[in-house]
N, C-alpha and C. Protein backbone atom coordinates (compact mmCIF):
# COMPACT_ATOMS: atom_id res chain seq x y z
N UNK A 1 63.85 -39.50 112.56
CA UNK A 1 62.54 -38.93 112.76
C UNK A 1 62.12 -39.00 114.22
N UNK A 2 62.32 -40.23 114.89
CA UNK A 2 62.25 -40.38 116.17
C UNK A 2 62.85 -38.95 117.03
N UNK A 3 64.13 -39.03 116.48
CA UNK A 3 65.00 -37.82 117.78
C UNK A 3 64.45 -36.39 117.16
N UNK A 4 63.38 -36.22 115.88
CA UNK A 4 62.84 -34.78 115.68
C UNK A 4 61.54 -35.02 116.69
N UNK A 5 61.12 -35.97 117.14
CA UNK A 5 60.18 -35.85 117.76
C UNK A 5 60.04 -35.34 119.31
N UNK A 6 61.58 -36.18 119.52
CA UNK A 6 61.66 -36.24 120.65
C UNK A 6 62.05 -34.58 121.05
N UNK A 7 62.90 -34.07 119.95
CA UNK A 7 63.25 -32.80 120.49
C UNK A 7 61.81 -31.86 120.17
N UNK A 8 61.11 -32.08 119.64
CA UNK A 8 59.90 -30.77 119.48
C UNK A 8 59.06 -30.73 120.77
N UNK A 9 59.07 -32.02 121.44
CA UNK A 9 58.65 -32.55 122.89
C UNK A 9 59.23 -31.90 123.65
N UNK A 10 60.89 -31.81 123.90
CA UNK A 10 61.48 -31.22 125.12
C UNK A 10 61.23 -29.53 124.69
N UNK A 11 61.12 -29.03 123.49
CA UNK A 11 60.94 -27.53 123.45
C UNK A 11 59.54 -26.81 123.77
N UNK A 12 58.53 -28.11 123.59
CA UNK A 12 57.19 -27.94 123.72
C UNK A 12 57.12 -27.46 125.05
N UNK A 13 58.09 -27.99 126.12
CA UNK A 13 57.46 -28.21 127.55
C UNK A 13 57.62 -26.70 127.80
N UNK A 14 59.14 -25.99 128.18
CA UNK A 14 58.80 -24.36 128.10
C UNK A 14 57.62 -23.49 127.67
N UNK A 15 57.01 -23.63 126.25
CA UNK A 15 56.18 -23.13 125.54
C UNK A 15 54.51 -23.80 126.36
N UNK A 16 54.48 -24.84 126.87
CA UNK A 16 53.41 -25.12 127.72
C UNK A 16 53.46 -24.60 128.86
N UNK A 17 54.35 -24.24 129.82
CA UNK A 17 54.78 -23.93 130.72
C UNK A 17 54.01 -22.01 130.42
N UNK A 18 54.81 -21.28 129.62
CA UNK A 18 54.03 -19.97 129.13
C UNK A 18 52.84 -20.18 129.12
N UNK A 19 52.14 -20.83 128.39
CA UNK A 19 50.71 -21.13 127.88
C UNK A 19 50.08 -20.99 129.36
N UNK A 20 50.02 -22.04 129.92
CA UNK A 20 49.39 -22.45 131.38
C UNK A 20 49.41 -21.36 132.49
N UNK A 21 50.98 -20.79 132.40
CA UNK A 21 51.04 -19.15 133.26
C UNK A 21 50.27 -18.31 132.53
N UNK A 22 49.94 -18.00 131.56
CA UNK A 22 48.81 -17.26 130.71
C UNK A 22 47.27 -17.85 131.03
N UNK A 23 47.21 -18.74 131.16
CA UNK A 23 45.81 -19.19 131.37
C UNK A 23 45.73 -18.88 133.00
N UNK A 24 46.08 -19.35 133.87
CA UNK A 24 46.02 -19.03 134.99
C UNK A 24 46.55 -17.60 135.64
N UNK A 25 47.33 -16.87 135.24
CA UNK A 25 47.40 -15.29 135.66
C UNK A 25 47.51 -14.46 134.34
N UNK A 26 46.30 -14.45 133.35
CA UNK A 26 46.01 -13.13 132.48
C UNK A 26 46.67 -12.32 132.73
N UNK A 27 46.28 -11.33 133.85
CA UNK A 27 46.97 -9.79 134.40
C UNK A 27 48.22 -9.95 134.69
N UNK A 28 49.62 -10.88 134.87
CA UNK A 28 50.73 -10.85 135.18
C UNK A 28 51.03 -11.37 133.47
N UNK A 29 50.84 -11.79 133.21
CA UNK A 29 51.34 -12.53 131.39
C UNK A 29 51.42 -11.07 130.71
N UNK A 30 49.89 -10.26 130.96
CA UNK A 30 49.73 -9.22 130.09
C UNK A 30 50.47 -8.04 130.61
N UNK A 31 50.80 -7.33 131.66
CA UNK A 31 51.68 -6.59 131.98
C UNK A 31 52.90 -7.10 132.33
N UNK A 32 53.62 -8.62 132.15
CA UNK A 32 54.72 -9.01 132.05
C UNK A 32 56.10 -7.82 131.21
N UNK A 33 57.02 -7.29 132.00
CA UNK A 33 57.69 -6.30 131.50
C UNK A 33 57.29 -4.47 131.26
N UNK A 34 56.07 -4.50 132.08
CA UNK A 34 55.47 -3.07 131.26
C UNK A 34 54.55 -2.57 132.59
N UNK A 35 54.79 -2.99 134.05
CA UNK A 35 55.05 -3.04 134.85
C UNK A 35 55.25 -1.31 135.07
N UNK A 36 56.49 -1.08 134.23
CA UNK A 36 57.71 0.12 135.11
C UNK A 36 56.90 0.94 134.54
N UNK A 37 56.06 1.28 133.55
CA UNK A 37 55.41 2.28 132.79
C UNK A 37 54.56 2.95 133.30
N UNK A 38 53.55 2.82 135.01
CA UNK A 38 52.88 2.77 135.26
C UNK A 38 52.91 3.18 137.03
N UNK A 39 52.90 4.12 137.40
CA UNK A 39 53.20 4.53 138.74
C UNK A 39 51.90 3.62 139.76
N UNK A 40 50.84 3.34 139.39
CA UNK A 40 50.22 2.71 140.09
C UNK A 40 49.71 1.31 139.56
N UNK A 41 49.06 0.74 140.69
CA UNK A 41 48.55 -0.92 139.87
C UNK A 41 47.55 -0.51 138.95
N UNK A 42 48.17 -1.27 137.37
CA UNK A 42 47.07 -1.12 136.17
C UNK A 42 46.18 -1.85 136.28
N UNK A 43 44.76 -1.54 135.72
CA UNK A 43 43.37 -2.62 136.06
C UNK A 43 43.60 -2.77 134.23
N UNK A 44 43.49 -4.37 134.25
CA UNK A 44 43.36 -4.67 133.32
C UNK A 44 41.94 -5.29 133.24
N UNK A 45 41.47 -4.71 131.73
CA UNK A 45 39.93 -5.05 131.46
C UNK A 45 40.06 -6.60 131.03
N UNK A 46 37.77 -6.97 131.68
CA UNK A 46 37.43 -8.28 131.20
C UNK A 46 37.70 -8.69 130.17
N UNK A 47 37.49 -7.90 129.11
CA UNK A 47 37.97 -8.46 127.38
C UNK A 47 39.28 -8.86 127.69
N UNK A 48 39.92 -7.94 128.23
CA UNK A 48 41.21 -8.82 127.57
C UNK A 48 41.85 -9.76 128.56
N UNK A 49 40.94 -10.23 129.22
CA UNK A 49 41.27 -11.13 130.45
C UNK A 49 40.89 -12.77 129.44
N UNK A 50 39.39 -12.59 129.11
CA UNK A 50 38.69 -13.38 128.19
C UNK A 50 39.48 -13.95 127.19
N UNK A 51 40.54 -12.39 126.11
CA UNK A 51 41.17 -12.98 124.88
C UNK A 51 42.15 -13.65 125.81
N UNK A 52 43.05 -13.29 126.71
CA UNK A 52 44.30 -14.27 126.98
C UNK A 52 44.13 -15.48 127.23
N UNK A 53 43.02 -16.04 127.89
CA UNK A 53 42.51 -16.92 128.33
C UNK A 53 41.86 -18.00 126.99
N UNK A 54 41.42 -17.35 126.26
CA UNK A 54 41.29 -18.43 124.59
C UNK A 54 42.51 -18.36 123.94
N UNK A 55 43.11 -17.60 123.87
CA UNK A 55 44.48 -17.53 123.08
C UNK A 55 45.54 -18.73 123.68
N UNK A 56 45.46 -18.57 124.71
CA UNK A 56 46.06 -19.42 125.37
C UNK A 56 46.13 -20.92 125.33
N UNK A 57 44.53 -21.00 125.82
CA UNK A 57 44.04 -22.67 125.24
C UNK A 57 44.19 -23.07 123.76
N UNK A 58 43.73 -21.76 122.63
CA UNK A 58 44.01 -22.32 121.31
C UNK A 58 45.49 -22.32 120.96
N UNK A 59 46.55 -21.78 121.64
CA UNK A 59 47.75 -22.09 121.32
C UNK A 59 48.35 -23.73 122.35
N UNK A 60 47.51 -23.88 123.42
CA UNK A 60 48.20 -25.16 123.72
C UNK A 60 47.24 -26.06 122.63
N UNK A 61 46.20 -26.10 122.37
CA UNK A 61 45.45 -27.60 121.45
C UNK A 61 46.22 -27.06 120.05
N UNK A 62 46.29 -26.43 119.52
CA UNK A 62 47.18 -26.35 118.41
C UNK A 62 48.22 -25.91 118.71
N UNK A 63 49.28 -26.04 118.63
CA UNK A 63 50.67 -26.09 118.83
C UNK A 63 50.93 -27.53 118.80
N UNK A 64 50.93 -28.33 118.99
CA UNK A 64 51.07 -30.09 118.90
C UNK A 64 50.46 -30.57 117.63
N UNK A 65 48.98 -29.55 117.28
CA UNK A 65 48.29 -30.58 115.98
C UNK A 65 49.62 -29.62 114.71
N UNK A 66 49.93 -28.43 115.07
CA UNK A 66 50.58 -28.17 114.06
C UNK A 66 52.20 -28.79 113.64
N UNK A 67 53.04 -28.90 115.31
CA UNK A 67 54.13 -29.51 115.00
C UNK A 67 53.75 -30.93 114.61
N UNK A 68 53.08 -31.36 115.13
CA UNK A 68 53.00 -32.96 114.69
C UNK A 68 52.89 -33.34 113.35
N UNK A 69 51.83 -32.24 112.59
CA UNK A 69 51.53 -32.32 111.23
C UNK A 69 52.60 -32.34 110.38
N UNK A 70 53.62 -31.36 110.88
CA UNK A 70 54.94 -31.01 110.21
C UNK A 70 55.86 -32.78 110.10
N UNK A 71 55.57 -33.27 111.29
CA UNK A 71 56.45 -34.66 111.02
C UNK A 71 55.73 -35.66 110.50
N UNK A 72 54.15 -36.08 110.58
CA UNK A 72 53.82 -37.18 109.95
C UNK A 72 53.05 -36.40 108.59
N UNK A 73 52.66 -36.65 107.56
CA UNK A 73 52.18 -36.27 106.13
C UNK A 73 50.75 -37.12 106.08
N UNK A 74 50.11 -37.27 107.28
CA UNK A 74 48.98 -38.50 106.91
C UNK A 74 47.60 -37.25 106.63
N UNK A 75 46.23 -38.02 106.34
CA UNK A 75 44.89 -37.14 105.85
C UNK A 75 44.34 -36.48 107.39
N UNK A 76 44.56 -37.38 108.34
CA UNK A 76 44.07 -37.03 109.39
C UNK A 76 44.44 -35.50 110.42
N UNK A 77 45.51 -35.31 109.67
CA UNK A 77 46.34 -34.20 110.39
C UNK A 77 45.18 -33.39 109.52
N UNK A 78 45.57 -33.14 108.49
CA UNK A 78 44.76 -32.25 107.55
C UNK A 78 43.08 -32.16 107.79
N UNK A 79 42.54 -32.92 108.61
CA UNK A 79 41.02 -33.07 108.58
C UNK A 79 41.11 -32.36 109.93
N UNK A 80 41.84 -32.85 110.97
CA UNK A 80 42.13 -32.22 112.58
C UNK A 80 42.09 -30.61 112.51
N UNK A 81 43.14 -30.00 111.63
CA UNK A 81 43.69 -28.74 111.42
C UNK A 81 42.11 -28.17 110.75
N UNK A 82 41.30 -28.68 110.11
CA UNK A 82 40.38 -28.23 109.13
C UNK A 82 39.30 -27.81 110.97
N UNK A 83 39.28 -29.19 111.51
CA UNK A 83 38.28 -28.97 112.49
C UNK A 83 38.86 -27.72 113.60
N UNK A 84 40.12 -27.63 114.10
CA UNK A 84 40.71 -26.44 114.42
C UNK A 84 40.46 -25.13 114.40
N UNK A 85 40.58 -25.05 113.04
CA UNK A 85 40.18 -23.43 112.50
C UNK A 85 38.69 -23.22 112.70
N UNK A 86 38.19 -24.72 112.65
CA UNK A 86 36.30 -24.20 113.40
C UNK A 86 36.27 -23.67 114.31
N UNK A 87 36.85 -24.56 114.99
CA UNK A 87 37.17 -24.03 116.93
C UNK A 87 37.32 -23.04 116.83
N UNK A 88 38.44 -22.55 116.47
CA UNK A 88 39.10 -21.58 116.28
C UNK A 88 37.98 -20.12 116.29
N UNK A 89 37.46 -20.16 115.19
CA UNK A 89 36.17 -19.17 114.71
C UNK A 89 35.09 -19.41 115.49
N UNK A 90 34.47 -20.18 116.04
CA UNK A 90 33.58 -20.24 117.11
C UNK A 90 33.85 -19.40 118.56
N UNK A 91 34.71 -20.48 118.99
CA UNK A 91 35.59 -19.62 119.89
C UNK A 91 35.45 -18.18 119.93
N UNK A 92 36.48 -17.52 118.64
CA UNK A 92 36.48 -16.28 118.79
C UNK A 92 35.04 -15.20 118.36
N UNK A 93 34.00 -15.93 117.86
CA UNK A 93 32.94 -15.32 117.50
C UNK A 93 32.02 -14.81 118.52
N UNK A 94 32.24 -16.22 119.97
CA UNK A 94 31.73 -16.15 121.48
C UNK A 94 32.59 -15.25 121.91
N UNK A 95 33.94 -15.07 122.17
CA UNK A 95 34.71 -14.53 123.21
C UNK A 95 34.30 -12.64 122.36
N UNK A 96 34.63 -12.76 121.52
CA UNK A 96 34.38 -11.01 120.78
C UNK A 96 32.61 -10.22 120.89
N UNK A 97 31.96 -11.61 120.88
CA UNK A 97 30.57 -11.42 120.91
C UNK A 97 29.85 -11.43 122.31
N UNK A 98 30.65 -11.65 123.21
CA UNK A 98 30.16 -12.04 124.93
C UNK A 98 30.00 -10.76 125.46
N UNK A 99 29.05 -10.61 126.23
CA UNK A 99 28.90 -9.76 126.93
C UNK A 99 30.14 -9.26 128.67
N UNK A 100 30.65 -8.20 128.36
CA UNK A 100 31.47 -8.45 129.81
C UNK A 100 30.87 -8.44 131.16
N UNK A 101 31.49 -8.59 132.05
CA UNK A 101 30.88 -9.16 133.14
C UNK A 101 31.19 -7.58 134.40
C-alpha cells in the first residue's frame, strides 16, 4: 500500500505541473496545439480565462482528495468529497454568474 502511494505521488507531480501552467498562462494552455489554425494572434475571451483558472484549482484540490480516497476507505474522505462538490457548485455558480471585466 505504501509503494501505491508512493507511485500516485510521483504521477501526481506531472499532472500538478499541467494544473499550475493552466493557472498561470490560461491563453497558452487553451490554444496549446491549435496555434496553426489561425493566421493571426487569437484573443481569447474573459470567460474563458475565468473557467481555466477554476478548473484548474478544482482539479489540483481534488485530484489528491480523490486519489487518496481510492487508497484509504475511512468516513472522512467521504465527508471531504461531500464538502468538495459544494465548492465545487459555488465556485461554478460565481465564475458562470460573474460579470466580465
Amino acid at each position: 500500500m505504501v509503494v501505491e502511494i508512493i507511485l500516485a505521488v510521483i504521477f501526481m507531480i506531472p499532472l500538478y505541473a499541467f494544473f499550475i501552467w493552466t493557472y498561470n498562462c490560461p491563453e497558452d494552455s487553451f490554444l496549446f496545439g491549435k496555434r496553426w489554425q489561425f493566421k493571426e494572434e487569437p484573443e481569447v475571451s474573459p470567460n474563458v480565462v475565468r473557467y481555466l483558472k477554476f478548473a484548474s484549482i478544482v482539479a489540483m484540490i481534488g485530484t489528491p482528495i480523490v486519489i487518496f480516497s481510492i487508497f484509504f476507505k475511512q468516513a472522512i474522505f467521504g465527508l471531504t468529497l461531500m464538502a468538495f462538490i459544494f465548492v465545487i457548485v459555488i465556485g461554478a455558480f460565481i465564475i458562470f454568474t460573474g460579470e466580465s471585466n
